[in-house]
N, C-alpha and C. Protein backbone atom coordinates (compact mmCIF):
# COMPACT_ATOMS: atom_id res chain seq x y z
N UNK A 1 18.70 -52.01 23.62
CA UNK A 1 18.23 -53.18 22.89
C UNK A 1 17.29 -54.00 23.78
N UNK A 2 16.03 -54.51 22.99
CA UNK A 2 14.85 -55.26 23.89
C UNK A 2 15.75 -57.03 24.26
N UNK A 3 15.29 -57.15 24.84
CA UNK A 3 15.65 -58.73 25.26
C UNK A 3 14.56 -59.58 24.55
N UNK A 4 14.98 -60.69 24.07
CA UNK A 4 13.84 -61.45 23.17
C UNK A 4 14.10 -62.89 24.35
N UNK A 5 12.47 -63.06 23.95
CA UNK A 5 12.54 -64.35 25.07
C UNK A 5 10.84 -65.48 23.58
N UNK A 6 11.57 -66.58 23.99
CA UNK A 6 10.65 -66.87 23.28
C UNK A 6 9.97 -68.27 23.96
N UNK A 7 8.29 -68.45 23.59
CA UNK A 7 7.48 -69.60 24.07
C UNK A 7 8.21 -71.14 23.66
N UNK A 8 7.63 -71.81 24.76
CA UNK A 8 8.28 -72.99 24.24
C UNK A 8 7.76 -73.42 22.77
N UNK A 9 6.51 -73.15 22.33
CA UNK A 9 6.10 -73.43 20.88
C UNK A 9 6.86 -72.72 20.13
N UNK A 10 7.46 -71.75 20.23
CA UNK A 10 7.99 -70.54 19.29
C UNK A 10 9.34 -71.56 19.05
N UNK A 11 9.65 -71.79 20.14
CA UNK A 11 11.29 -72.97 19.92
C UNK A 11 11.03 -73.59 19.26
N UNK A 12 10.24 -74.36 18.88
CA UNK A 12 10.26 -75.61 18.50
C UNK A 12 9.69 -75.44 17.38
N UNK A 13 9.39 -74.19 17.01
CA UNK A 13 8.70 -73.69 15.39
C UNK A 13 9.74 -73.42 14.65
N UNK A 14 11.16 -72.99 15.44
CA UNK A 14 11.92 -72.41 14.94
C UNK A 14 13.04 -73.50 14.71
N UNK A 15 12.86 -74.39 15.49
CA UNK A 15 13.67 -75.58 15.25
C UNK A 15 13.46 -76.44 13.96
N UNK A 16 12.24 -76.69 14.01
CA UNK A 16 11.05 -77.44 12.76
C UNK A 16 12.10 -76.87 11.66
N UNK A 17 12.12 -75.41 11.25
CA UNK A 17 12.38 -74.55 10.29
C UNK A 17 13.70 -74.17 10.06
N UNK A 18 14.40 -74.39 10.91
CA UNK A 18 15.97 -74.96 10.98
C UNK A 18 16.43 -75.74 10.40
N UNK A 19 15.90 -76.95 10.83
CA UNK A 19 16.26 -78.29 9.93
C UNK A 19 15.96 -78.33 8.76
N UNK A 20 15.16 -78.24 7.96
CA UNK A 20 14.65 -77.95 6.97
C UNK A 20 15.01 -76.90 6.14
N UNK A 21 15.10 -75.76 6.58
CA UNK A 21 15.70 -74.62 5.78
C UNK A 21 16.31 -73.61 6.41
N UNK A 22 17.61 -73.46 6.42
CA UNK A 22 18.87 -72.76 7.66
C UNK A 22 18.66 -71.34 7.21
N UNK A 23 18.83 -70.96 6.20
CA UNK A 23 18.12 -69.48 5.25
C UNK A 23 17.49 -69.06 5.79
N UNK A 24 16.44 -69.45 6.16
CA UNK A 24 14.92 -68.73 6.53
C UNK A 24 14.73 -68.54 7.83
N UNK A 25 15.60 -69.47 8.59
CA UNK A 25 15.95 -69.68 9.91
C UNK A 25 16.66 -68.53 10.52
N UNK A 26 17.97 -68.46 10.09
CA UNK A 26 18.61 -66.88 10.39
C UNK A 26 18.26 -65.85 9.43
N UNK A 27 17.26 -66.08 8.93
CA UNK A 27 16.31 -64.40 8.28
C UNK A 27 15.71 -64.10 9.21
N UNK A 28 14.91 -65.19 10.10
CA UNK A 28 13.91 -64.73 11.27
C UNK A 28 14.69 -64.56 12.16
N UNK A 29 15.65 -64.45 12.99
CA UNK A 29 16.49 -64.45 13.83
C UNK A 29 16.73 -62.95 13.54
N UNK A 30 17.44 -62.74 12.65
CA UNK A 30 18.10 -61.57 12.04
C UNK A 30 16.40 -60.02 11.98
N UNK A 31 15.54 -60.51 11.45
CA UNK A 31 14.31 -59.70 12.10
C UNK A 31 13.99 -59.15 13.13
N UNK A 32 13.87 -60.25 13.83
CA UNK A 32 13.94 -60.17 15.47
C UNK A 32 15.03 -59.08 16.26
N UNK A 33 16.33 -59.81 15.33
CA UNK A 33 17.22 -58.99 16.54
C UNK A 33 17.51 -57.44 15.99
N UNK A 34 16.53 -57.40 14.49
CA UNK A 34 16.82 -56.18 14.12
C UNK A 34 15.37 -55.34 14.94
N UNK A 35 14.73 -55.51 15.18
CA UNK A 35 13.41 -54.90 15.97
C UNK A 35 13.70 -54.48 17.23
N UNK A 36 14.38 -55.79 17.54
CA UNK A 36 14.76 -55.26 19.31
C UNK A 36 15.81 -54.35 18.76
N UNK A 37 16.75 -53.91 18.10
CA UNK A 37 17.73 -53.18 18.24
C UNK A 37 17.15 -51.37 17.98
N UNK A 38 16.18 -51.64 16.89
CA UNK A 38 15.41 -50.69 16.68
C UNK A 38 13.96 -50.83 16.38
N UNK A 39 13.50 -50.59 17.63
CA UNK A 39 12.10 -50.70 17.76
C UNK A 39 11.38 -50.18 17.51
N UNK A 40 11.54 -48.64 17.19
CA UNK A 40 10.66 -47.54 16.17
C UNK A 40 11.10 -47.32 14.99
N UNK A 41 12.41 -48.08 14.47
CA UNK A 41 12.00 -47.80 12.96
C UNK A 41 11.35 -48.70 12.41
N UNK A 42 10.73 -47.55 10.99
CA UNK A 42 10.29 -48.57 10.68
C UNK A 42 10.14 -50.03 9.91
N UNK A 43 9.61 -51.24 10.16
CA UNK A 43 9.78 -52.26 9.73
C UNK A 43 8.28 -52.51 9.38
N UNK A 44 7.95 -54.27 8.65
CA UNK A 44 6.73 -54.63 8.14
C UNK A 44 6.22 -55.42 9.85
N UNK A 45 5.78 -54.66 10.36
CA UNK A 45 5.06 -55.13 12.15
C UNK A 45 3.46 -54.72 11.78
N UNK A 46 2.43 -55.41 12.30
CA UNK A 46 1.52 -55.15 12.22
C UNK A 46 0.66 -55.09 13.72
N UNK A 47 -0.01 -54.49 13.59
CA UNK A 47 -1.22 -55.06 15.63
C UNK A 47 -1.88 -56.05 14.77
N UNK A 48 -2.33 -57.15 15.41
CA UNK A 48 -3.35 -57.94 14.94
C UNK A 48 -4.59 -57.26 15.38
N UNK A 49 -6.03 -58.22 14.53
CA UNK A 49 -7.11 -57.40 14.68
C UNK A 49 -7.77 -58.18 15.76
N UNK A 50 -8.90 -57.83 16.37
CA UNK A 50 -9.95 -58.86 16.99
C UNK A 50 -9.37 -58.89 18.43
N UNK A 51 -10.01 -60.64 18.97
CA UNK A 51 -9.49 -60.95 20.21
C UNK A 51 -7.58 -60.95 19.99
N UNK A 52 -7.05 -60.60 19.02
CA UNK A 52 -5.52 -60.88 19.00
C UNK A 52 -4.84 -59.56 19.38
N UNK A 53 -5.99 -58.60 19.37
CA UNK A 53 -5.29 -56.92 19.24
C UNK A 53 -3.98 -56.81 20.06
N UNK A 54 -3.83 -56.84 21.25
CA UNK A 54 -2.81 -57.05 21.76
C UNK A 54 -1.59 -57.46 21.08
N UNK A 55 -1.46 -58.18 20.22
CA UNK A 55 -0.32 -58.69 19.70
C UNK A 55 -0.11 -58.08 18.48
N UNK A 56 1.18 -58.75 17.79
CA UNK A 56 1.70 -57.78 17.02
C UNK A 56 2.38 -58.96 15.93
N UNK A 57 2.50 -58.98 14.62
CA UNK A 57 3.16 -59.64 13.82
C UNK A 57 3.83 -59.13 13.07
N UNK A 58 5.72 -59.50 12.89
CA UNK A 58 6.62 -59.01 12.23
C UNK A 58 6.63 -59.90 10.83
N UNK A 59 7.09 -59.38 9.41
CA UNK A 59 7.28 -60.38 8.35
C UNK A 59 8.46 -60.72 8.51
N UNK A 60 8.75 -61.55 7.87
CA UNK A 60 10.81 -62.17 7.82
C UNK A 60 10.09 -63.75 6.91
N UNK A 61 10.32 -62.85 5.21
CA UNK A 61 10.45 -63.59 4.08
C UNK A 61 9.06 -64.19 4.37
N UNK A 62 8.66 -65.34 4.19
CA UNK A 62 7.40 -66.13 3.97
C UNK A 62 6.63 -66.57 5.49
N UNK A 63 7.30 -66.32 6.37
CA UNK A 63 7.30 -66.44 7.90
C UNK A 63 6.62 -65.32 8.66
N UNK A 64 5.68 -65.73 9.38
CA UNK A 64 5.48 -64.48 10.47
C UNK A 64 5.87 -64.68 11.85
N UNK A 65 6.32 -63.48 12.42
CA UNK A 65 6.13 -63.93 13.74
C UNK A 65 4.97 -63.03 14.97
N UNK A 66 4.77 -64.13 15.36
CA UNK A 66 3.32 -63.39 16.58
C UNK A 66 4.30 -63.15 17.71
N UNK A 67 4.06 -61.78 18.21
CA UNK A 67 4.73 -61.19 19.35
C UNK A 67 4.51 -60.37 19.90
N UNK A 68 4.61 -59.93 21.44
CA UNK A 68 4.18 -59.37 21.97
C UNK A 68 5.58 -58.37 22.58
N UNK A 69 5.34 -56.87 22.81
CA UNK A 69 6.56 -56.28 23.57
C UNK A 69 6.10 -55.24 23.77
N UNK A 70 7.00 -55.30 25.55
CA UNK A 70 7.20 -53.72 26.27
C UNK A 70 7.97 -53.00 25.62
N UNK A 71 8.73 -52.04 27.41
CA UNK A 71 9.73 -50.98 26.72
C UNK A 71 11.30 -51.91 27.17
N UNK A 72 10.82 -53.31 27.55
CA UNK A 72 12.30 -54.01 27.93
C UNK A 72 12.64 -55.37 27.53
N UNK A 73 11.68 -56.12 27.06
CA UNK A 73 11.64 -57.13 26.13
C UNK A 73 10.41 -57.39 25.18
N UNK A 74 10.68 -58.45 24.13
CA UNK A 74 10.00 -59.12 22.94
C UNK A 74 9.42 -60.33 23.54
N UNK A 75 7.97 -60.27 23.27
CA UNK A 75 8.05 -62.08 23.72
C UNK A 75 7.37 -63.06 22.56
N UNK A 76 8.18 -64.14 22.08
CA UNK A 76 8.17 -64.46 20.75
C UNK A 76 6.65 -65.67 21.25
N UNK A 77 5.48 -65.68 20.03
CA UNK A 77 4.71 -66.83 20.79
C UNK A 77 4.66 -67.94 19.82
N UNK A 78 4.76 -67.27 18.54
CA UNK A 78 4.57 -68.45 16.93
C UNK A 78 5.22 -67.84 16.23
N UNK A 79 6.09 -69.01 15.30
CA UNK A 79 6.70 -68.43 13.89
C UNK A 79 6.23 -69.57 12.95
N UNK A 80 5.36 -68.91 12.54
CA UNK A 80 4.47 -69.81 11.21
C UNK A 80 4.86 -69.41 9.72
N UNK A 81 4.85 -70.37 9.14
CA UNK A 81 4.47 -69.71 7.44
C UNK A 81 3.55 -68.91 7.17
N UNK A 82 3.58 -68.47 6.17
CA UNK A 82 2.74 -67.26 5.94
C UNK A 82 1.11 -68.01 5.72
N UNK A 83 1.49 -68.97 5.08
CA UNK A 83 -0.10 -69.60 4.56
C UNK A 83 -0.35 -70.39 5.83
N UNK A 84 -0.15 -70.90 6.62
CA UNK A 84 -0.68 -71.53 8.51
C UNK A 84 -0.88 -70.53 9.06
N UNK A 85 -0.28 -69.04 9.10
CA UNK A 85 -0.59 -68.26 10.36
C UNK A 85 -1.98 -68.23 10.61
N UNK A 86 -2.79 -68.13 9.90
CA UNK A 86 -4.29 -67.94 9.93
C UNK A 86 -4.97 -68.64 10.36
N UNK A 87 -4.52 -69.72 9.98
CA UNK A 87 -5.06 -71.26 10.83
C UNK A 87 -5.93 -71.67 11.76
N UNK A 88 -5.34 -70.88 12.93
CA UNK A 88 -5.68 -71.34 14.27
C UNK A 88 -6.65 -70.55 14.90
């Protein structure tokens, strides 16, 4: 199993989304720890395109998350709504 480590923005995205809606909160949690547990099956993960290629975005319900991983941890950077991810 990968080790998940996440940015201090990623905390505090996930906190935001906590308070507000606990559901959606341990859906993304539950994503996460299902990826690290199995990291080649398959799930909805994408590579991003462009200067983002490097990275990688998992779905979990209306939420994405931007992330990056080896062969020994996840590293969480944003968990946005689906309609903000694009945003920035």
């Amino acid at each position: 199993m990968l080790d998940i480590k996440y940015s201090d923005n990623a905390t505090k995205q996930l906190s935001q989304i906590s308070k507000g809606d606990k559901s959606n909160a341990k859906l993304i949690l539950k994503s996460l720890e299902k990826f690290a547990e199995f990291p080649l099956e398959k799930q909805d993960v994408k590579i991003l395109k462009g200067k983002f290629g490097f990275l990688k975005r998992l779905r979990a319900g209306n939420y994405r998350i931007i992330f990056e991983n080896d062969n020994q941890c996840i590293y969480v950077y944003e968990i946005k709504h689906r309609k903000d991810v694009h945003r920035d």
